[in-house]
Protein backbone atom coordinates (compact mmCIF):
# COMPACT_ATOMS: atom_id res chain seq x y z
CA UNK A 1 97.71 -7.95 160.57
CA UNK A 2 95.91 -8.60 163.65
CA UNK A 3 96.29 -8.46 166.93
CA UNK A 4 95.17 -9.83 170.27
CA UNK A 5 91.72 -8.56 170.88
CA UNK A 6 90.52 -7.46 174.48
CA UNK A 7 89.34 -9.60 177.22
CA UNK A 8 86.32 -9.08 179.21
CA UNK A 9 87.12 -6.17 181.59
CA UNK A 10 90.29 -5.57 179.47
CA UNK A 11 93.13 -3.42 181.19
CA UNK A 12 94.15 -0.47 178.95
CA UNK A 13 96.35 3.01 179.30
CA UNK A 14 95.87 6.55 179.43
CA UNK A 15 98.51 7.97 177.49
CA UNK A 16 99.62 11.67 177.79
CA UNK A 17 103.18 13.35 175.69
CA UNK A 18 105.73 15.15 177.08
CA UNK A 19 107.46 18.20 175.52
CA UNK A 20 111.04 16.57 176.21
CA UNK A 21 113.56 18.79 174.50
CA UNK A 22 115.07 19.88 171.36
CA UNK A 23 118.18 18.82 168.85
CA UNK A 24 119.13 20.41 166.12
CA UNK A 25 121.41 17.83 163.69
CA UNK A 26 122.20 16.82 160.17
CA UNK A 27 119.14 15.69 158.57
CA UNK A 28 121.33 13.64 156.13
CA UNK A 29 122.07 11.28 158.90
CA UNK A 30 118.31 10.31 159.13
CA UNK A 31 116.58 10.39 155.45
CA UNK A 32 118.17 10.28 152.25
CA UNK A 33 116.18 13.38 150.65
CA UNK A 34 118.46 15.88 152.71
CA UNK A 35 120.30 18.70 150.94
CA UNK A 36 124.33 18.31 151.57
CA UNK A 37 124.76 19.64 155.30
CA UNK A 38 120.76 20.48 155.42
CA UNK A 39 120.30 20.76 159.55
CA UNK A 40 116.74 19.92 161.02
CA UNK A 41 114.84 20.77 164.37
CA UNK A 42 113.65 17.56 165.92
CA UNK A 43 111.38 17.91 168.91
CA UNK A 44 112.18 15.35 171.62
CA UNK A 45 109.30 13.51 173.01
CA UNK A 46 108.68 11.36 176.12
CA UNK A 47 105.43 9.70 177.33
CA UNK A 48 103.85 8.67 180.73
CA UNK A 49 101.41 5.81 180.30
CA UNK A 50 98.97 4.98 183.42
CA UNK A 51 97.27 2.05 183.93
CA UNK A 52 93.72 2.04 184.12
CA UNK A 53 93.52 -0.82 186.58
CA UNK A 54 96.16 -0.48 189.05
CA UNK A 55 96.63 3.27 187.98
CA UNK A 56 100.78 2.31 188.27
CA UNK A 57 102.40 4.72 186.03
CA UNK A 58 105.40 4.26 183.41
CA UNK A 59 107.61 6.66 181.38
CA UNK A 60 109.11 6.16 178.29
CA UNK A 61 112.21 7.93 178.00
CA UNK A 62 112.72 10.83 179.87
CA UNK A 63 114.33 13.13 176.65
CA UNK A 64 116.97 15.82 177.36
CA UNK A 65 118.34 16.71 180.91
CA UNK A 66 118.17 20.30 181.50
CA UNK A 67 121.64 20.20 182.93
CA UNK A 68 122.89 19.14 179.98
CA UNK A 69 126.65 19.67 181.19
CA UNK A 70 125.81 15.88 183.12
CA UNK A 71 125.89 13.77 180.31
CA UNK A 72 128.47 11.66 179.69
CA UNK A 73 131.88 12.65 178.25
CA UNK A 74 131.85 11.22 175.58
CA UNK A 75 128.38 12.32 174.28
CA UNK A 76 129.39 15.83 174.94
CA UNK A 77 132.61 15.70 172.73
CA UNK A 78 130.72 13.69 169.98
CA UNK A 79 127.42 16.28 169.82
CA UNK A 80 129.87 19.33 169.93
CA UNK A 81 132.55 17.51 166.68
CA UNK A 82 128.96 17.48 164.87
CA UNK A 83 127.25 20.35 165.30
CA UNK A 84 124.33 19.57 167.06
CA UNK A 85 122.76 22.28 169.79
CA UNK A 86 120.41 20.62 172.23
CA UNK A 87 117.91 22.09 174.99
CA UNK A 88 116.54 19.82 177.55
CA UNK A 89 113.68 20.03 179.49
CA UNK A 90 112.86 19.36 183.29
CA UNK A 91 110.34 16.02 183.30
CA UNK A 92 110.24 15.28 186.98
CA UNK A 93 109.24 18.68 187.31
CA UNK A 94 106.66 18.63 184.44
CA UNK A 95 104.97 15.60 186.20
CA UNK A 96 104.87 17.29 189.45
CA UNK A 97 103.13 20.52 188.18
CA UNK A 98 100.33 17.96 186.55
CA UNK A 99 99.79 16.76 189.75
CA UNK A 100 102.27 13.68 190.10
CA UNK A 101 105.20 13.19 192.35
CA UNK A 102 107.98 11.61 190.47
CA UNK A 103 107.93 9.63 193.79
CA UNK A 104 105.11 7.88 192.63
CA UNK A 105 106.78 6.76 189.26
CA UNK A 106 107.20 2.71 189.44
CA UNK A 107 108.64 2.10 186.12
CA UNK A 108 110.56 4.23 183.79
CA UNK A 109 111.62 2.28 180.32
CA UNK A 110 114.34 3.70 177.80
CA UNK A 111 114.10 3.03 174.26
CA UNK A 112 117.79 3.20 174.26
CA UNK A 113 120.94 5.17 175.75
CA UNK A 114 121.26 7.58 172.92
CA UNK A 115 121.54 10.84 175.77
CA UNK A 116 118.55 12.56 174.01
CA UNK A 117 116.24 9.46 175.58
CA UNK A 118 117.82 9.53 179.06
CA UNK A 119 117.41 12.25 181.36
CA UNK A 120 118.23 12.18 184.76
CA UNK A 121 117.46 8.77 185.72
CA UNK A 122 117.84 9.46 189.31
CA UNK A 123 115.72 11.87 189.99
CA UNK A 124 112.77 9.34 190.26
CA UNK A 125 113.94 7.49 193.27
CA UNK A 126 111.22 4.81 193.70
CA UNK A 127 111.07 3.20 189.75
CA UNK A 128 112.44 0.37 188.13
CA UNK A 129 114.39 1.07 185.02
CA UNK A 130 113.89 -1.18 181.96
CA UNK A 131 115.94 -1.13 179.14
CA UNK A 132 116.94 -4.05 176.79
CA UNK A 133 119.61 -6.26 176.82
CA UNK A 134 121.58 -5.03 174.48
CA UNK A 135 122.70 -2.19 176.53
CA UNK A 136 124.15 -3.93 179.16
CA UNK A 137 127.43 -4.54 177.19
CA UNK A 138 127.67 -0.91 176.36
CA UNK A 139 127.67 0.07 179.52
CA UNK A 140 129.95 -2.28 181.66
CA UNK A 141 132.37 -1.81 178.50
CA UNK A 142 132.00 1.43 177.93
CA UNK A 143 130.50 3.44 180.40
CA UNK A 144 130.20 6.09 181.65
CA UNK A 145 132.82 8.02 179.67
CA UNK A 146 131.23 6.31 176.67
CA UNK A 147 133.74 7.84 174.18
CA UNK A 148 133.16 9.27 170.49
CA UNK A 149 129.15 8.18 171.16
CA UNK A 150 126.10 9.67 171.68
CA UNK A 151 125.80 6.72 174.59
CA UNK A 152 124.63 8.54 178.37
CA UNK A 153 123.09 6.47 181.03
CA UNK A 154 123.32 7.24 184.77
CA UNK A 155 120.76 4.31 185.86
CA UNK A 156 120.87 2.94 189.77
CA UNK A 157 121.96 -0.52 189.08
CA UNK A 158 119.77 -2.77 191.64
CA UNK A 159 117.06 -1.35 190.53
CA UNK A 160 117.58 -1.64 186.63
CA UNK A 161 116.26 -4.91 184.75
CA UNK A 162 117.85 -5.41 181.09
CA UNK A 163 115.37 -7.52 179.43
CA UNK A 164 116.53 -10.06 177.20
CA UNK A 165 113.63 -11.09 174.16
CA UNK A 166 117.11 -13.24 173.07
CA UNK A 167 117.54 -15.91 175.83
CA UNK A 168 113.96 -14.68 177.85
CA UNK A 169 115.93 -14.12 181.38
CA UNK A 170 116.95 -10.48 181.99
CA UNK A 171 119.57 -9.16 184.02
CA UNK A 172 119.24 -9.69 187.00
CA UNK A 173 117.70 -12.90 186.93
CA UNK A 174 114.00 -12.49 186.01
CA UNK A 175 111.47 -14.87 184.32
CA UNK A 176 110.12 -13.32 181.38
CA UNK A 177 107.59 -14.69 178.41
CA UNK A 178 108.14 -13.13 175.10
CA UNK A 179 105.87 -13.91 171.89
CA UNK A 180 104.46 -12.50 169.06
CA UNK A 181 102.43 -9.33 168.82
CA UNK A 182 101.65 -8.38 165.53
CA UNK A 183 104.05 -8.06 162.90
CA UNK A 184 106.52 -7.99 165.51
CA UNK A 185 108.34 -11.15 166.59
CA UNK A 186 109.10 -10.62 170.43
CA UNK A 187 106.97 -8.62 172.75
CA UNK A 188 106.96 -8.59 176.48
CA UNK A 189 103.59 -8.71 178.28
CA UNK A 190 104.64 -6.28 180.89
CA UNK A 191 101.96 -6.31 183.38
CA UNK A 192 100.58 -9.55 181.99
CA UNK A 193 97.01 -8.12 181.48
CA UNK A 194 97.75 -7.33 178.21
CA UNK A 195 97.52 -3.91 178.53
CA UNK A 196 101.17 -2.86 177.85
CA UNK A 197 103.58 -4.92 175.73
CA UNK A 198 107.45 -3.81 175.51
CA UNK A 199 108.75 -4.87 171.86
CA UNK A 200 111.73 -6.05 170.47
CA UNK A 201 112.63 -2.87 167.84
CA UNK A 202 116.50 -3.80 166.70
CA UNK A 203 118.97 -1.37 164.07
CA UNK A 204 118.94 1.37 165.68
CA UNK A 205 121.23 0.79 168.44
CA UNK A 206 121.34 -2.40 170.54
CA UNK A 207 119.08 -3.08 173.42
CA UNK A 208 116.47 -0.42 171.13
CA UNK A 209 112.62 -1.37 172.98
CA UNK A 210 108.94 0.12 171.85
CA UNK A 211 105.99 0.30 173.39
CA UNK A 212 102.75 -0.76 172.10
CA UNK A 213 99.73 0.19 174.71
CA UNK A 214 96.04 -0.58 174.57
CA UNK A 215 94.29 2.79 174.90
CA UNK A 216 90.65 1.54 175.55
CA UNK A 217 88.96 -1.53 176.68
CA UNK A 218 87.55 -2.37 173.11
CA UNK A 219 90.43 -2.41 170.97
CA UNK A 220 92.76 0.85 170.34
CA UNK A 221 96.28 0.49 170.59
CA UNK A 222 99.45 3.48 170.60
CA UNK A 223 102.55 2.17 169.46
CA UNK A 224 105.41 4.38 170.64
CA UNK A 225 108.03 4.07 167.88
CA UNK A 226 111.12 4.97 169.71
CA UNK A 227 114.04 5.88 167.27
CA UNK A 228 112.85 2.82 164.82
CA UNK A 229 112.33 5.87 162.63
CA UNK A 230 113.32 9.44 163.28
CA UNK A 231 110.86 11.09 160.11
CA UNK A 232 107.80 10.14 159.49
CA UNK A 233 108.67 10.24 155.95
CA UNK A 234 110.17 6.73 156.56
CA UNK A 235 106.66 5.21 157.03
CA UNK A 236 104.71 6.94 153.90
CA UNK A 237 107.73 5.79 151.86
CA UNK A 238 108.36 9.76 150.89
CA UNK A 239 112.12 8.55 152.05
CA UNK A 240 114.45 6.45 152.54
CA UNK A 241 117.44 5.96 155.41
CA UNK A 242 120.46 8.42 154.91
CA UNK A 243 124.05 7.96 155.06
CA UNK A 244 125.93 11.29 155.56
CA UNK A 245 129.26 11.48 153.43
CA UNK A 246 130.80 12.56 156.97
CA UNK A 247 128.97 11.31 159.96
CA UNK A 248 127.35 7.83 158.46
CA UNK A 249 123.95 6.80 159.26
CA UNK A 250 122.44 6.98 162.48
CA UNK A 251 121.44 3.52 162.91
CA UNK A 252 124.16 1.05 164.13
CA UNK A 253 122.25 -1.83 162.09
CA UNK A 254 120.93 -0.76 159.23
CA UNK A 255 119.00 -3.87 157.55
CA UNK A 256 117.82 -4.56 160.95
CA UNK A 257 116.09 -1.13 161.18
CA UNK A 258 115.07 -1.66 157.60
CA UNK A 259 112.87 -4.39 158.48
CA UNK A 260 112.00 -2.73 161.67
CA UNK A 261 110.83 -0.09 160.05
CA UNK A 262 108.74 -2.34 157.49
CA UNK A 263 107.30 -3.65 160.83
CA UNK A 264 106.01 -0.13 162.03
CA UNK A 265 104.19 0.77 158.29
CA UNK A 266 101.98 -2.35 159.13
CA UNK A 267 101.65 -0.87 162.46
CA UNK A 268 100.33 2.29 160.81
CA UNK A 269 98.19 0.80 158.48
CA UNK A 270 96.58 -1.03 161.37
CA UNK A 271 92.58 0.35 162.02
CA UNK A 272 92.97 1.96 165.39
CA UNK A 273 96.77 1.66 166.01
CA UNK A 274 98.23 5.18 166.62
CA UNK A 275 102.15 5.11 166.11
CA UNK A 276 104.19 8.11 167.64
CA UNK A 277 107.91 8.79 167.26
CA UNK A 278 110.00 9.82 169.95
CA UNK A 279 111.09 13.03 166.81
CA UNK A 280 107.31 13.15 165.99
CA UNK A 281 106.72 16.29 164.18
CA UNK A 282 103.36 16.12 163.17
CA UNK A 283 102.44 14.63 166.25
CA UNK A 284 104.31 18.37 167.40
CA UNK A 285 102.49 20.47 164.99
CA UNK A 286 99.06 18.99 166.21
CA UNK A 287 99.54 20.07 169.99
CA UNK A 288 97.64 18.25 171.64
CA UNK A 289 98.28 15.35 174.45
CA UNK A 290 100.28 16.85 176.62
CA UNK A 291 100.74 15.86 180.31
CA UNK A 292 98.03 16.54 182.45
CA UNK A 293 96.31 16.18 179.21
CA UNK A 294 95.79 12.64 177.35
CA UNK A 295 96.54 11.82 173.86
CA UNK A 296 92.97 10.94 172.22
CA UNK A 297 92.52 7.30 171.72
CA UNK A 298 91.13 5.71 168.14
């Protein structure tokens, strides 16, 4: 697998972790080695990526609101029916004691609307939201009640782009060039430097985007995995997908994610490609990263 190599002067991203929350759930609804009702602790992990150029920052995903009493309806019903506890943590005012205003934030991408990626949208009152296409429907059908799901998504609508790696115009209207990158079959060229590509990563829900970021000017890369896997186990092949007898599994699409997930072991295999999960326990257990700090590039 290859992929594009850097230009002269080549536009990259510092890339630092957030410590975004906590969930406790069913570990039978992510990996088929769980143990009947087994629960799990997953950490919850967002990222800020700034660009070395322009030094315009992005987040991706903003984890678990503190207020957690905000999210929708019908996430709160669903997450109490299956036993999950949650903590959320305070992002806007992480950034802020690292020396950022979340003033300053000019784009803020979701990997989806599952509420543990979400956050408070608005309090960062100057960014764009991105999120793909596939959540549009969800929304204007269902929200913001969004009943029996684990859907939440308070986003200010004129200044929210749904890109679309399907027809290549988002909503609103916007221009946008998708191609290859890697094993991966759409990718958006964000700032057009090639410094920051948003992917196409379907199954898990719809509208599901990663991130794959340069990290240096002479070739590293981070791929942030989103929920195209929840367990790392999923890449080393220690595991497989799980269905719970109760609950089902947790991705919508299943072969889709299957194949996604194929997609994201020849990620990992790649020489100075660093993949991180958005449940990323090792990643967790190393410690190190963490806004003001920046994750080590390859």
């Amino acid at each position: 697998m290859s992929l594009p190599p850097p230009t002269k002067n080549q536009a990259y991203c510092d890339v630092s972790a957030f410590n975004a929350g906590t969930l406790n759930m069913l570990l039978g609804q992510l990996v088929d080695v769980a143990v009947g009702d087994e629960m799990t602790d997953l950490p919850v992990l967002s990222f800020l990526l700034r660009h070395s150029h322009t030094g315009d920052i992005l987040l991706y995903d903003l984890g678990i609101r503190p207020d957690v009493e905000n999210y929708s309806a019908g996430a709160l019903q669903l997450t109490k029916k299956m036993g999950m506890t949650l903590h959320g943590r305070d992002i806007p005012a992480a950034l802020e004691r690292g020396g950022v205003s979340r003033a300053d934030i000019k784009h803020v991408a979701f990997s989806h609307i599952h509420f543990d990626h979400t956050g408070n949208p608005r309090a960062f009152p100057n960014a764009k939201f991105i999120l793909g296409h596939g959540a549009l429907k969800i929304i204007e059908e269902q929200g913001p009640v969004f009943e029996n799901t684990l859907y939440s998504m308070d986003v200010p609508r004129e200044r929210t782009v749904f890109v679309n790696p399907e027809a290549g115009i988002s909503e609103p209207s916007v221009e946008e060039k998708w191609g290859p990158l890697g094993p991966f079959p759409r990718a958006l060229d964000l700032y057009g430097d090639g410094s920051l590509y948003i992917v196409d990563a379907p199954g898990h829900i719809p509208g599901h985007i990663n991130i794959m970021a340069r990290t240096s000017a002479d070739g590293a890369w981070v791929y942030l995995g989103g929920d195209s896997a929840h367990d790392w186990r999923l890449l080393t092949g220690e595991a497989g997908i799980g269905c719970h007898h109760m609950w089902g599994c947790i991705h919508e699409d299943r072969a889709s994610a299957e194949q996604t997930i194929e997609r994201l072991k020849a990620v990992a295999a790649t020489p100075r490609v660093r993949v991180l999960l958005a449940h990323d326990k090792p990643f967790v257990k190393e410690g190190k990263g963490y806004w003001p700090d920046k994750i080590a590039s390859l």
